[in-house]
N, C-alpha and C. Protein backbone atom coordinates (compact mmCIF):
# COMPACT_ATOMS: atom_id res chain seq x y z
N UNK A 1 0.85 -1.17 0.00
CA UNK A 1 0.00 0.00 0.00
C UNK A 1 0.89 1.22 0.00
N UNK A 2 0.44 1.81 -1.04
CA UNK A 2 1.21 3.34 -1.08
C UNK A 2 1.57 4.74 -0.26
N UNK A 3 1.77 4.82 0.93
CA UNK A 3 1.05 5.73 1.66
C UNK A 3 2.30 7.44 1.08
N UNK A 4 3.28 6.95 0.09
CA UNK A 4 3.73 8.45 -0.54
C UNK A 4 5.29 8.23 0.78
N UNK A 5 5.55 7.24 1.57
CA UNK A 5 6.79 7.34 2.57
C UNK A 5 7.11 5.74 2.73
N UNK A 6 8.34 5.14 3.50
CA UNK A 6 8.55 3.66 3.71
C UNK A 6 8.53 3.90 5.45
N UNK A 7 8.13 3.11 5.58
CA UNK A 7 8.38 2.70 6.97
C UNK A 7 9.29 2.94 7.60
N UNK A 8 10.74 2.76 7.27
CA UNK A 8 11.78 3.51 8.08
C UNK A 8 11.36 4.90 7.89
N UNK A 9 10.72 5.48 7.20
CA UNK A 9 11.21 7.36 7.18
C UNK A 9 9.78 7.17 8.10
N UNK A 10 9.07 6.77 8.47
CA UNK A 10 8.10 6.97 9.16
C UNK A 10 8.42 6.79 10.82
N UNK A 11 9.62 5.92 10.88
CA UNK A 11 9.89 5.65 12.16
C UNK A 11 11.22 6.50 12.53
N UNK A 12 11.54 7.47 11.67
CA UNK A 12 13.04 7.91 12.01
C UNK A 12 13.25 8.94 12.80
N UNK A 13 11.94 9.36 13.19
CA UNK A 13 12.35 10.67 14.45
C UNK A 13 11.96 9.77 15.39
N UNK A 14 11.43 8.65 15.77
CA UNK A 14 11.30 7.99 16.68
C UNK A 14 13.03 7.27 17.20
N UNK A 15 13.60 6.99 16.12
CA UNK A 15 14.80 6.18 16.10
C UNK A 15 15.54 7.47 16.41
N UNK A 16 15.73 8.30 16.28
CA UNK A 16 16.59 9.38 16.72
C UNK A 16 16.21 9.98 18.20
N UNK A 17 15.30 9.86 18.86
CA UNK A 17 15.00 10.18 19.92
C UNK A 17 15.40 9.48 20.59
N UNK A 18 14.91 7.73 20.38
CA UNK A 18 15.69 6.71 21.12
C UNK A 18 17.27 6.65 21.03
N UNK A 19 18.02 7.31 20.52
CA UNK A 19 19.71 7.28 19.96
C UNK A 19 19.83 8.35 21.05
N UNK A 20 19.22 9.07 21.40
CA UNK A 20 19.77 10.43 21.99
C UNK A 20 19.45 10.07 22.80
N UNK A 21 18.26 9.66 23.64
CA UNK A 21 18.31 9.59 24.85
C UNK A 21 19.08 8.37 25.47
N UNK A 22 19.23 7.47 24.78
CA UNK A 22 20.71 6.48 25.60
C UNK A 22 21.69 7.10 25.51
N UNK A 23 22.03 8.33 24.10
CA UNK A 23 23.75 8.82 24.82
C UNK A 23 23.69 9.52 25.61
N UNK A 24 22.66 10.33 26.51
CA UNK A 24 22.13 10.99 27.61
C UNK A 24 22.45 10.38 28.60
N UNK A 25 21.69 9.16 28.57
CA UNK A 25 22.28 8.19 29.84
C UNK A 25 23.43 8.13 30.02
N UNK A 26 24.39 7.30 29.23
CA UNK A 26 25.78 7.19 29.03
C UNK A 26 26.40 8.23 29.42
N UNK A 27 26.11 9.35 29.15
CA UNK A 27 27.05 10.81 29.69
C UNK A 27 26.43 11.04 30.84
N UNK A 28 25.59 10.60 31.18
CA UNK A 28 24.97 10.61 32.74
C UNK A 28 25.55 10.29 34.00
N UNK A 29 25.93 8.60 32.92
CA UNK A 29 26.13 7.51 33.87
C UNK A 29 28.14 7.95 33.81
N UNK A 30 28.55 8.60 32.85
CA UNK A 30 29.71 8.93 32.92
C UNK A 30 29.83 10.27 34.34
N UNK A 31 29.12 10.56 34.29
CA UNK A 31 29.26 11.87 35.49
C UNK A 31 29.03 11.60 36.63
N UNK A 32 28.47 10.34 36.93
CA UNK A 32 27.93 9.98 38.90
C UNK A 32 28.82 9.83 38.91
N UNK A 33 28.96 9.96 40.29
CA UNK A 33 29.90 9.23 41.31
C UNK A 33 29.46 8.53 42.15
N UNK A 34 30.04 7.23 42.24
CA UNK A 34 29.81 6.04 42.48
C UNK A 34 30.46 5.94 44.27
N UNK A 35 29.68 6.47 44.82
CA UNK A 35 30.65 6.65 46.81
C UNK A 35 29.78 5.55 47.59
N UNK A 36 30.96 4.65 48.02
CA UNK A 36 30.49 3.90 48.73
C UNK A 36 31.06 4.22 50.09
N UNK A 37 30.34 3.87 51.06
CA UNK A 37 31.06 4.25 52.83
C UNK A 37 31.07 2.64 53.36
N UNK A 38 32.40 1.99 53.53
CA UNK A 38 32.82 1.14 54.17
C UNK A 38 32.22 1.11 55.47
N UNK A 39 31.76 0.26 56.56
CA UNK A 39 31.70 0.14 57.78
C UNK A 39 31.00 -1.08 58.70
N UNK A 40 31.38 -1.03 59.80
CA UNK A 40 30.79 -2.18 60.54
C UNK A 40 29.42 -2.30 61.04
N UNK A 41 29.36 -0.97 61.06
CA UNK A 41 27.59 -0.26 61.09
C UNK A 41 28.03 0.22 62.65
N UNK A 42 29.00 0.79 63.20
CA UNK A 42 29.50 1.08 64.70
C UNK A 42 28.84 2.87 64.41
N UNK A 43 28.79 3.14 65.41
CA UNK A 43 28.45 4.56 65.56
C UNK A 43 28.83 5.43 64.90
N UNK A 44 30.47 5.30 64.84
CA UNK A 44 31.35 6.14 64.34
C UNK A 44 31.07 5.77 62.34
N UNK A 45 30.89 4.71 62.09
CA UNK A 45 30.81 4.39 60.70
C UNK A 45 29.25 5.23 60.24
N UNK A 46 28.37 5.09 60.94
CA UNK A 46 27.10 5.51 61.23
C UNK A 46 27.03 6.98 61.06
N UNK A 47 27.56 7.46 61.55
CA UNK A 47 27.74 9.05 62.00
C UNK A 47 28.70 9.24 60.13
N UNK A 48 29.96 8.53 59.95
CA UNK A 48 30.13 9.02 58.51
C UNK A 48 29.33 8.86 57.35
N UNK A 49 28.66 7.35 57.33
CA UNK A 49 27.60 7.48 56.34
C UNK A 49 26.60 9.15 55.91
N UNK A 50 26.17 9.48 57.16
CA UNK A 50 25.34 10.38 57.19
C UNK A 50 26.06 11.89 57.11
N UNK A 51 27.36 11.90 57.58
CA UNK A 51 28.20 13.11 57.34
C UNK A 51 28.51 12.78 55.47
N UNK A 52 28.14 11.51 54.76
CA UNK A 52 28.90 11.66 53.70
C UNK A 52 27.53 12.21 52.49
N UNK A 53 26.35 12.10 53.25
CA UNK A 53 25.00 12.29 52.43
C UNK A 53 24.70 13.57 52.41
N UNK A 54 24.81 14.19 53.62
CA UNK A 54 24.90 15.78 53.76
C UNK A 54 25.92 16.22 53.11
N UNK A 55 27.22 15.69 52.94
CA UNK A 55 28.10 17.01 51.87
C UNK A 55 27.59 16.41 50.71
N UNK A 56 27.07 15.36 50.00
CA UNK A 56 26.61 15.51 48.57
C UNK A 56 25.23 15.82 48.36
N UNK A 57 24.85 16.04 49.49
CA UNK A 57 23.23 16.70 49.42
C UNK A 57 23.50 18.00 49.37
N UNK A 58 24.35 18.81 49.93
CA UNK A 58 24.73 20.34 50.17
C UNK A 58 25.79 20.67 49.16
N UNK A 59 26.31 20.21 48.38
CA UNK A 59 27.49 20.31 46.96
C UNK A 59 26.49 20.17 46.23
N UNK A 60 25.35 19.15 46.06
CA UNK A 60 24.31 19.22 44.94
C UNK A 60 24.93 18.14 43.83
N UNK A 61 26.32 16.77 44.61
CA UNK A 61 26.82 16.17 43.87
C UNK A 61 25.75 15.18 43.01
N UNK A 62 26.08 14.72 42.10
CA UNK A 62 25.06 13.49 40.92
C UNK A 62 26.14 12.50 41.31
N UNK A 63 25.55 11.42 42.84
CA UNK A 63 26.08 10.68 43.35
C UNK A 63 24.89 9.59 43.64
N UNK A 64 25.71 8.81 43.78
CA UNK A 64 25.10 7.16 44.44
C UNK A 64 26.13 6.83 45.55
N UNK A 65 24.70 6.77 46.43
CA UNK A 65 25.63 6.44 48.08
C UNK A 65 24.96 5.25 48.33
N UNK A 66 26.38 4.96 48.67
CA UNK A 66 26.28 2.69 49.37
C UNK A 66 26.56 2.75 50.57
N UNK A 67 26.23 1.98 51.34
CA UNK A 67 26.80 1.65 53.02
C UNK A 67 26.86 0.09 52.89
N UNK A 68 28.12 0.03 52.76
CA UNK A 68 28.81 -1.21 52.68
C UNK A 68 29.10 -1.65 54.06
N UNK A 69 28.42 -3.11 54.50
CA UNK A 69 28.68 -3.69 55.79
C UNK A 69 29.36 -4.98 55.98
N UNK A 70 28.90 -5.70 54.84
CA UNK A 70 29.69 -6.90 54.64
C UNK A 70 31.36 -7.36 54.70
N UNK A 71 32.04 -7.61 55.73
CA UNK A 71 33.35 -7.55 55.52
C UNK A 71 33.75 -8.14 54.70
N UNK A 72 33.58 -9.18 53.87
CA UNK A 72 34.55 -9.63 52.98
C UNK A 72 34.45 -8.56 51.74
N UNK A 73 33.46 -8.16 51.67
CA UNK A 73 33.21 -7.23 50.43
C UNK A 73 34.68 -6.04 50.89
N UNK A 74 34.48 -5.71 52.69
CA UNK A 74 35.02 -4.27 52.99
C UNK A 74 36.34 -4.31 52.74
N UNK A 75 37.12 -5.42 53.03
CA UNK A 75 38.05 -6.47 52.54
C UNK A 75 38.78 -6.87 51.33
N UNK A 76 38.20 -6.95 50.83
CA UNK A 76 38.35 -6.98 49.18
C UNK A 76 38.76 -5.46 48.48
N UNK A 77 38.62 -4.62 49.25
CA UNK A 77 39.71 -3.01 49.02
C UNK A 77 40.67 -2.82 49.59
N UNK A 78 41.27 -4.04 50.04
CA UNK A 78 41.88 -3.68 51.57
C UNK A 78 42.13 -2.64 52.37
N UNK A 79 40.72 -2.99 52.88
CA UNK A 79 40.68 -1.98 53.90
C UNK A 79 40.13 -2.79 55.04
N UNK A 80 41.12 -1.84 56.72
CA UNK A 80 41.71 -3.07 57.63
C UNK A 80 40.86 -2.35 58.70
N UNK A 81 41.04 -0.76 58.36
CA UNK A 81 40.51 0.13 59.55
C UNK A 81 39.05 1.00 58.74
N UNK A 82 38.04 1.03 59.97
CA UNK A 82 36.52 1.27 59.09
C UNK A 82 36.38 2.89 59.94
N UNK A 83 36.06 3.74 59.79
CA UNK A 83 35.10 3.52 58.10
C UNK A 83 36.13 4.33 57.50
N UNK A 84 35.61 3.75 56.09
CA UNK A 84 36.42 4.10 54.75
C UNK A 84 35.63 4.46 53.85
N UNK A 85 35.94 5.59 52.71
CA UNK A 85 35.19 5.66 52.00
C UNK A 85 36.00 5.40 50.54
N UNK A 86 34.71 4.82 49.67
CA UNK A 86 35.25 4.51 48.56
C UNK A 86 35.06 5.57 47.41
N UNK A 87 35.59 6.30 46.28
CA UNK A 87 34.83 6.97 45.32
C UNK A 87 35.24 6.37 43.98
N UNK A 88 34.49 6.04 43.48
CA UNK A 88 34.57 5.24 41.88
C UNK A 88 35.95 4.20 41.77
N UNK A 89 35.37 3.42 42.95
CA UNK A 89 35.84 2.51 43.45
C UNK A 89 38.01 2.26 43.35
N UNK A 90 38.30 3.73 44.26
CA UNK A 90 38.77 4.18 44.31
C UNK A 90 39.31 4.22 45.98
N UNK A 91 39.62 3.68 47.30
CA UNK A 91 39.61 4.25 48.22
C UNK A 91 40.19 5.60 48.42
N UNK A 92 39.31 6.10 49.52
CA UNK A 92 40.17 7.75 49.78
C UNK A 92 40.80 8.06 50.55
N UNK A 93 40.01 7.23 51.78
CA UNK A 93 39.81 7.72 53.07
C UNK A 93 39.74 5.95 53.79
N UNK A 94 40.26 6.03 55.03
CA UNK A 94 40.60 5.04 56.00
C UNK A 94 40.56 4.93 57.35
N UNK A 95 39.56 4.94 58.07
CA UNK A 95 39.95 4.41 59.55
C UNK A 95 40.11 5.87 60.55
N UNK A 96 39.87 7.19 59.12
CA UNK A 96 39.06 8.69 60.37
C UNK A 96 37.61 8.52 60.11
N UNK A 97 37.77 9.66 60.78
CA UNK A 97 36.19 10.84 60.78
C UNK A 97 36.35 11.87 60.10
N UNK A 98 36.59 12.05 58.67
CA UNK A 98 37.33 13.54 58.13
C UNK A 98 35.69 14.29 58.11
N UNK A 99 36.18 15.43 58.93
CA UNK A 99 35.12 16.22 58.50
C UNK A 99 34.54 16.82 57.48
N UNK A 100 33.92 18.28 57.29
CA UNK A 100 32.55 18.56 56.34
C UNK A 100 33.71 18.74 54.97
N UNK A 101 34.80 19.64 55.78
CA UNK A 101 35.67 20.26 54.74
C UNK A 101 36.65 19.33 53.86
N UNK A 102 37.45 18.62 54.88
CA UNK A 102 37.86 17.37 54.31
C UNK A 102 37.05 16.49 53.39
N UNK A 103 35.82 16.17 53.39
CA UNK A 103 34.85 15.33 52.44
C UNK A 103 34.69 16.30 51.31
N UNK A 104 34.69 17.51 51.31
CA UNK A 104 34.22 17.98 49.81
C UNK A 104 35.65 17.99 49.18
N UNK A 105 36.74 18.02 49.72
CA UNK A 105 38.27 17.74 49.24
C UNK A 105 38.21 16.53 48.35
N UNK A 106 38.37 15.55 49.06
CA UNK A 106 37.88 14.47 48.57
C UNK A 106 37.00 13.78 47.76
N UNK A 107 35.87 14.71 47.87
CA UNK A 107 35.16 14.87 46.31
C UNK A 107 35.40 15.60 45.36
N UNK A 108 36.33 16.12 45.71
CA UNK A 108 36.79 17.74 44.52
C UNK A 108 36.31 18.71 44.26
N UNK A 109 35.20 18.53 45.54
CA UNK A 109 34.40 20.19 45.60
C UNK A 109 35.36 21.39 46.20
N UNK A 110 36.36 21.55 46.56
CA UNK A 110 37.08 22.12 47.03
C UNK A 110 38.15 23.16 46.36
């Protein structure tokens, strides 16, 4: 049936929308940062988790935050002293409490 177009030209701003919005993602997924917080779940690990959500809640970072408890996982970075933080699976930090200023260092808000 003739309709005056083929089927691909009928579907090609559809196919271009779908092309763009996965390289969207991809440059998306290229820009998080991937922060995980090592710990035993002890107070002190506890207290950094939540010191590490407030500086990327207050920087306005495009982050994904983990609270890693499992030792063999914590282990497998070797890391001996908790809490630790990881960034794009990267350790940074080991076995302090770095404070507000120290954490945006460490993220490179600084």
């Amino acid at each position: 049936m003739g309709w005056g177009y083929s089927w691909e030209q009928h579907h090609q701003p559809l196919r271009y929308l779908l092309r763009k919005a996965y390289l969207i993602f991809q440059v998306k997924e290229l820009w998080e940062v991937n922060i995980k917080v090592l710990g035993s779940g002890c107070a002190k690990c506890n207290k950094f988790e939540q010191l590490v959500r407030e500086v990327v809640e207050e920087e306005g970072i495009d982050a994904t935050v983990e609270k890693v408890t499992d030792l063999i996982e914590i282990m497998g970075y070797g890391v001996m002293t908790t809490p630790a933080l990881v960034i794009d699976d990267k350790v940074v930090s080991s076995g302090t409490l770095p404070n507000k200023d120290k954490l945006k260092e460490l993220l490179g808000r600084q």
